[in-house]
N, C-alpha and C. Protein backbone atom coordinates (compact mmCIF):
# COMPACT_ATOMS: atom_id res chain seq x y z
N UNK A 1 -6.03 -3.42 13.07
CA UNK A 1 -5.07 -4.24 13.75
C UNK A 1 -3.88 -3.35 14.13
N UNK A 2 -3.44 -3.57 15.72
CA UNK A 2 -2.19 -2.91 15.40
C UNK A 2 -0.97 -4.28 15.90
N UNK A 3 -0.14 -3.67 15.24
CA UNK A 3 1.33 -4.53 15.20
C UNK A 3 2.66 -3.45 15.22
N UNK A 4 3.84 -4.41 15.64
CA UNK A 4 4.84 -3.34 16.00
C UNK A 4 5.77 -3.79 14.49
N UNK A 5 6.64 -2.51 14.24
CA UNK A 5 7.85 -3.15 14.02
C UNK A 5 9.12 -2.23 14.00
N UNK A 6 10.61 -2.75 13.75
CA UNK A 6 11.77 -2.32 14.54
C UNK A 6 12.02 -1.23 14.11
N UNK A 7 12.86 -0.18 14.39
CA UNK A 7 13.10 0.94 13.26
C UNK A 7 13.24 0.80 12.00
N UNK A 8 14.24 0.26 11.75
CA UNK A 8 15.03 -0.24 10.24
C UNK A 8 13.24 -0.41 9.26
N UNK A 9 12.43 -0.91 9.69
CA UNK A 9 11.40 -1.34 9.08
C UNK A 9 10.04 0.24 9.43
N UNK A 10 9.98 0.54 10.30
CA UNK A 10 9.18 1.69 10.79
C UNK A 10 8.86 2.88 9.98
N UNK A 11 10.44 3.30 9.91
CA UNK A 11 10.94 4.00 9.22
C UNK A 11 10.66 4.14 7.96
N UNK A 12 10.48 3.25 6.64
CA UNK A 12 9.69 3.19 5.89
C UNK A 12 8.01 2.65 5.63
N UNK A 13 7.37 2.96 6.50
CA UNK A 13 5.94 2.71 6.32
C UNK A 13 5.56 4.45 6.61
N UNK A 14 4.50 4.60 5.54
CA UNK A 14 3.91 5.69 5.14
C UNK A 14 2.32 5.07 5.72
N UNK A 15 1.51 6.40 6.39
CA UNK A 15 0.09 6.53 6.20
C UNK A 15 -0.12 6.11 4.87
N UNK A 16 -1.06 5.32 4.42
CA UNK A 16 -1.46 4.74 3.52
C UNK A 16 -1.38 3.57 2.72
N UNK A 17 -0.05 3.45 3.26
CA UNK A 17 0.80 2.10 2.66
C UNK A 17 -0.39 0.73 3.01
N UNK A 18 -0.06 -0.42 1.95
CA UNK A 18 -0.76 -1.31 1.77
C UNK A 18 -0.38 -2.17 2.73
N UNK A 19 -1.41 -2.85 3.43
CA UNK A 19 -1.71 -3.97 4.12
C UNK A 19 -1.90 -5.08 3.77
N UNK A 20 -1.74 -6.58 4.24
CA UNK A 20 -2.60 -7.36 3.69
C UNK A 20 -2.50 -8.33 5.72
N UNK A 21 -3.57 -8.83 5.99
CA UNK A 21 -3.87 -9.14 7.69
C UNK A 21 -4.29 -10.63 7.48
N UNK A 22 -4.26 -11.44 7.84
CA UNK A 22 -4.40 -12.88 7.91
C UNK A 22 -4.51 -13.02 9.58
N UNK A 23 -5.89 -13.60 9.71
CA UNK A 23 -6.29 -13.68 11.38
C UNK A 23 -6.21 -15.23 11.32
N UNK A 24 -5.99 -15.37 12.71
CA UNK A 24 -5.34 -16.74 12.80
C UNK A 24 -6.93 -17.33 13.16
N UNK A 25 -7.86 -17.27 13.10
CA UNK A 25 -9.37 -17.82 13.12
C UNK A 25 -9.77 -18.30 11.81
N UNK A 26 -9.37 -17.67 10.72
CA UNK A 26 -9.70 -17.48 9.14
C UNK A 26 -8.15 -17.51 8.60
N UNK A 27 -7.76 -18.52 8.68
CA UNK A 27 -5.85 -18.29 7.66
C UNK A 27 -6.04 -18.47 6.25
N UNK A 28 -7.83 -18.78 5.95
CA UNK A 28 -7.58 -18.87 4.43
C UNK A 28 -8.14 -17.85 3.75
N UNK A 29 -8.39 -16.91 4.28
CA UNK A 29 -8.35 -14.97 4.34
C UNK A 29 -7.78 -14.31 4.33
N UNK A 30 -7.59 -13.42 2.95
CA UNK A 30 -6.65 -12.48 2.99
C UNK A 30 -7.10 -11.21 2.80
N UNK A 31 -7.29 -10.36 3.94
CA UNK A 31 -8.06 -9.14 3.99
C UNK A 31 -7.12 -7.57 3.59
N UNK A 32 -7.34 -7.13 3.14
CA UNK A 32 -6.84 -5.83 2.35
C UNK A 32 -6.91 -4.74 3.31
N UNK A 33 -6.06 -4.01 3.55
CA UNK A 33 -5.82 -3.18 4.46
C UNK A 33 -4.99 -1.84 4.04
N UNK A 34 -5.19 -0.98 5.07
CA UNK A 34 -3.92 0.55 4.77
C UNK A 34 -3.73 0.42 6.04
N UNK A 35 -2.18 1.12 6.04
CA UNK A 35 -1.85 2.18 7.73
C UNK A 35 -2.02 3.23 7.65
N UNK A 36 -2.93 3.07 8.73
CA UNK A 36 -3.75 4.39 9.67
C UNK A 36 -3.07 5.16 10.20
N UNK A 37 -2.07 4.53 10.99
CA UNK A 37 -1.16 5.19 12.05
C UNK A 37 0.60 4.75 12.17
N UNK A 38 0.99 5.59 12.26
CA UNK A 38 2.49 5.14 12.47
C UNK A 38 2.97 5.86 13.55
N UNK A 39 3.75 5.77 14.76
CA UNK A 39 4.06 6.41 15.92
C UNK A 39 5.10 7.21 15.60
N UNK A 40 5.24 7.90 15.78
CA UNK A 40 6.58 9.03 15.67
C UNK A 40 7.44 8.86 17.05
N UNK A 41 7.12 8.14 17.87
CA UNK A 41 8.39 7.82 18.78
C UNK A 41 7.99 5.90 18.92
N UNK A 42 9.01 5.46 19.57
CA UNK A 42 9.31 3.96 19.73
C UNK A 42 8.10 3.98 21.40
N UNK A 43 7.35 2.34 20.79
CA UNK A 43 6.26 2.31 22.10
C UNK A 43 7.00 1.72 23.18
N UNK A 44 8.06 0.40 22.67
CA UNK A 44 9.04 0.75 24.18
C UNK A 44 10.41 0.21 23.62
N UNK A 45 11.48 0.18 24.57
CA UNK A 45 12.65 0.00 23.95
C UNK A 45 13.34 -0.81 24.90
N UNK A 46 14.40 -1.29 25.09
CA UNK A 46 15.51 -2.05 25.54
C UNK A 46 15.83 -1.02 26.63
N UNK A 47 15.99 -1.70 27.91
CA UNK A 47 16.77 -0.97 29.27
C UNK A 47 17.50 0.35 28.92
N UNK A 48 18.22 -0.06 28.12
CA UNK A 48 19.73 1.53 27.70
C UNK A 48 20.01 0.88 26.42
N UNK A 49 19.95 2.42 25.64
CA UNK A 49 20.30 2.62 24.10
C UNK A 49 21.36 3.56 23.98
N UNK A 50 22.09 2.58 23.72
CA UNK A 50 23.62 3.14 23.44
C UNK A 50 24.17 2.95 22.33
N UNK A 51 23.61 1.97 21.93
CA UNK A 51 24.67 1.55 20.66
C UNK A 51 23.59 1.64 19.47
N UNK A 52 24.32 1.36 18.37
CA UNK A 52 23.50 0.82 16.96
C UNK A 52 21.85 -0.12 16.88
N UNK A 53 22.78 -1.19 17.56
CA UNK A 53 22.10 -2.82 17.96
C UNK A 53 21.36 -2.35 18.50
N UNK A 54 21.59 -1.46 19.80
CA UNK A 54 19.70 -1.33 20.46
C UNK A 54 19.36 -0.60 20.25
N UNK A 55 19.61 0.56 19.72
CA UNK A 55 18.19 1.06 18.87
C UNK A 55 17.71 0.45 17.71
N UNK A 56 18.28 -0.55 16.81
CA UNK A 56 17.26 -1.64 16.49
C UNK A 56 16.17 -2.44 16.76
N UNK A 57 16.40 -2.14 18.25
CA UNK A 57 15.61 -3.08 18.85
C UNK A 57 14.60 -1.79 19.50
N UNK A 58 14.00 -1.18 19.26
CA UNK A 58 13.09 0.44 19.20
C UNK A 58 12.09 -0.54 18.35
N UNK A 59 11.15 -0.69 18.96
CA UNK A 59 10.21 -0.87 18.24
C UNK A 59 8.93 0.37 17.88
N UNK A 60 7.67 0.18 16.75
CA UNK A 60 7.16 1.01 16.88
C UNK A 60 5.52 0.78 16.17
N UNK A 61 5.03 1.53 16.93
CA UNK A 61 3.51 1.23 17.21
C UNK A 61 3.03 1.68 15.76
N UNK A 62 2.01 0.15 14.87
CA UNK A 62 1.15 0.80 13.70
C UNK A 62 0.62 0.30 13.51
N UNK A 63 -0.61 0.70 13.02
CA UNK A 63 -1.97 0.57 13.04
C UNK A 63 -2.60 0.18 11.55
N UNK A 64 -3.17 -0.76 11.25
CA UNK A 64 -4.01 -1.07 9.82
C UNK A 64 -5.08 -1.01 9.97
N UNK A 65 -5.60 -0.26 9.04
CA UNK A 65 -7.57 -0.44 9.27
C UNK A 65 -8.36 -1.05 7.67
N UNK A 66 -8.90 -1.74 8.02
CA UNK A 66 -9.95 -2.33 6.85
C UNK A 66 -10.68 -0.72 6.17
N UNK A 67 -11.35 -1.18 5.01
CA UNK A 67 -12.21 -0.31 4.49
C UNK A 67 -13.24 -0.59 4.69
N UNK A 68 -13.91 0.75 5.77
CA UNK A 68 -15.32 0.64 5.88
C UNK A 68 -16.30 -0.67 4.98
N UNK A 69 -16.57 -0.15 3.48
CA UNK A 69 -17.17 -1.03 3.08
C UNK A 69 -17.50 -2.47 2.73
N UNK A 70 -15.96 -2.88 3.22
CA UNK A 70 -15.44 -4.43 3.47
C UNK A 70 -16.01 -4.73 4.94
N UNK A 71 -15.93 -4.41 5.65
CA UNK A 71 -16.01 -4.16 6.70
C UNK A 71 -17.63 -4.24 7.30
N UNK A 72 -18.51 -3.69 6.34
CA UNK A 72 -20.01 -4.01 6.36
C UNK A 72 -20.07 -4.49 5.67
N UNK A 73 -19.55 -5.58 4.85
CA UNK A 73 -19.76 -6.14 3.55
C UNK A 73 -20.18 -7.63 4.65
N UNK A 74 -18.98 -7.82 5.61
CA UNK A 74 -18.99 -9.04 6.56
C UNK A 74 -19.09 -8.49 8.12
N UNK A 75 -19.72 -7.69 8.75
CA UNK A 75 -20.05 -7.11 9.65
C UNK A 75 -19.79 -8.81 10.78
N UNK A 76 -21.03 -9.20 9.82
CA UNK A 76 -21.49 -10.60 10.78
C UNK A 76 -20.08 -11.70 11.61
N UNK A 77 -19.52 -11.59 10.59
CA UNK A 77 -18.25 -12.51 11.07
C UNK A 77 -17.17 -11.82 11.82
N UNK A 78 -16.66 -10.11 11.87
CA UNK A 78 -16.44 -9.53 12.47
C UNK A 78 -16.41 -9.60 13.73
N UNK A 79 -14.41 -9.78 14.54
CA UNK A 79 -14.55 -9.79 16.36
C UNK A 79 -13.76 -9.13 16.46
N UNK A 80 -13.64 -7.88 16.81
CA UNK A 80 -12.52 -7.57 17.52
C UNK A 80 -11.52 -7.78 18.47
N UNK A 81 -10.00 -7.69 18.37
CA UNK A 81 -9.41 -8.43 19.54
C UNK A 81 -8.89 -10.17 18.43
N UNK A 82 -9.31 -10.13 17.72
CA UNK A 82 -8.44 -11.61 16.84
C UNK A 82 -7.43 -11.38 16.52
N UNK A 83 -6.45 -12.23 16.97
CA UNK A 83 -4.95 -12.14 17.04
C UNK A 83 -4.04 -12.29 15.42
N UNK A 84 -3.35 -11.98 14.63
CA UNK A 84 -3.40 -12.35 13.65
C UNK A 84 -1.69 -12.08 12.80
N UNK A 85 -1.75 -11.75 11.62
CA UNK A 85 -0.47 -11.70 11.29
C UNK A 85 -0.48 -10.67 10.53
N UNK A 86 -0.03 -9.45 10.25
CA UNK A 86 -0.16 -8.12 9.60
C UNK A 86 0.68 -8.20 8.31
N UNK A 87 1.17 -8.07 7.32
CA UNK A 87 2.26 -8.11 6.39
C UNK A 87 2.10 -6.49 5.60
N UNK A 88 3.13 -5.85 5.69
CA UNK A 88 2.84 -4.53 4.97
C UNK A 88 4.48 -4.24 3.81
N UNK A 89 3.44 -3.56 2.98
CA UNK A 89 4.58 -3.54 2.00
C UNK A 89 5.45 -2.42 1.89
N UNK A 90 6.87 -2.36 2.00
CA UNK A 90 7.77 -1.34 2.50
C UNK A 90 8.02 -0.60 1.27
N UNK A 91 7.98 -0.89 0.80
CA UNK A 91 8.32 -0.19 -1.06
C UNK A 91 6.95 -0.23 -1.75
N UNK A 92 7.36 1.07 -2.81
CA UNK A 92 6.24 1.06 -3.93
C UNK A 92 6.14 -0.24 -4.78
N UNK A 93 6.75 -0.69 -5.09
CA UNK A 93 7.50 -1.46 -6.70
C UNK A 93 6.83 -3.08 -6.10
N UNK A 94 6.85 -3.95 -6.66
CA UNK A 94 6.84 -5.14 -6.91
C UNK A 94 5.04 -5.76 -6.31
N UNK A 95 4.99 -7.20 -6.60
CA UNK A 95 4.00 -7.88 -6.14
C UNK A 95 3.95 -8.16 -4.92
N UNK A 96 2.66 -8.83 -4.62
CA UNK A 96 2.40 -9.34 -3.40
C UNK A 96 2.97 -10.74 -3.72
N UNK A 97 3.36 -11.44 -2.29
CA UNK A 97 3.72 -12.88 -3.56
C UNK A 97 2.24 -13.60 -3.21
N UNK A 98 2.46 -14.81 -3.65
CA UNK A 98 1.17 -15.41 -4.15
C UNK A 98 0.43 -15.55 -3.18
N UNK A 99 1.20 -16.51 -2.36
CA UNK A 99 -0.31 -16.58 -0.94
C UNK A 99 -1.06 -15.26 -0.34
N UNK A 100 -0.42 -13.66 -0.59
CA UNK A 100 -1.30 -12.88 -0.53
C UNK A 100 -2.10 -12.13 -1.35
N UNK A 101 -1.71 -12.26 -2.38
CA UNK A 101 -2.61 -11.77 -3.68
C UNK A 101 -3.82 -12.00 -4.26
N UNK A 102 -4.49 -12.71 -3.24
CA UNK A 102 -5.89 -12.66 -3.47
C UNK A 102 -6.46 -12.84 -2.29
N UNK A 103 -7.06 -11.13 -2.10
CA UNK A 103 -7.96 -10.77 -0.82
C UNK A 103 -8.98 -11.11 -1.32
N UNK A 104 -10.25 -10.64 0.23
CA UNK A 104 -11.27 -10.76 0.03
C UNK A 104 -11.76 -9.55 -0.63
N UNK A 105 -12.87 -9.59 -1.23
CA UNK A 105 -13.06 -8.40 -1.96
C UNK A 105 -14.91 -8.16 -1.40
């Protein structure tokens, strides 16, 4: 899946960092994920960046990918292109809260 988000938030996501993706076809699915990709420049930005405020508004391109073996585990139900909701965790430390803490496995 990819999804954007603003600097302030960009800025801390690491290759590897944990995922969790909820597709709006399946909302009672909670699929386990990493980032793949993080952009090293903003995919687009506000007319003119001048100030603070708009480069907040810099968004930036990243990418989550399932694990292969999840991934052939449910091949069958598998579409690419399902629109969905990404949630990634910005820090090492704490829980998932509850409604995501139990993926599919």
């Amino acid at each position: 899946m990819t999804f954007f988000l603003p600097t302030s938030q960009a800025r801390q996501v690491q290759v590897g960092a944990e995922v969790r993706l909820i597709m709006d076809a399946a909302p009672q699915f909670v699929l386990p994920a990493t980032v793949s990709y993080v952009a090293d420049v903003a995919q687009f930005t506000p007319r003119t960046v001048e100030t603070a405020e708009e480069r907040e508004k810099l968004m930036f391109r990243i990418r989550a990918r399932i694990a292969p073996d999840l991934l052939r585990k449910y091949i069958r139900y598998v579409k690419t292109g399902l629109p969905g909701i990404a949630y990634v965790r910005l820090g090492e430390t704490g829980a998932w809260p509850g409604f995501l803490g139990r993926v599919v496995q």
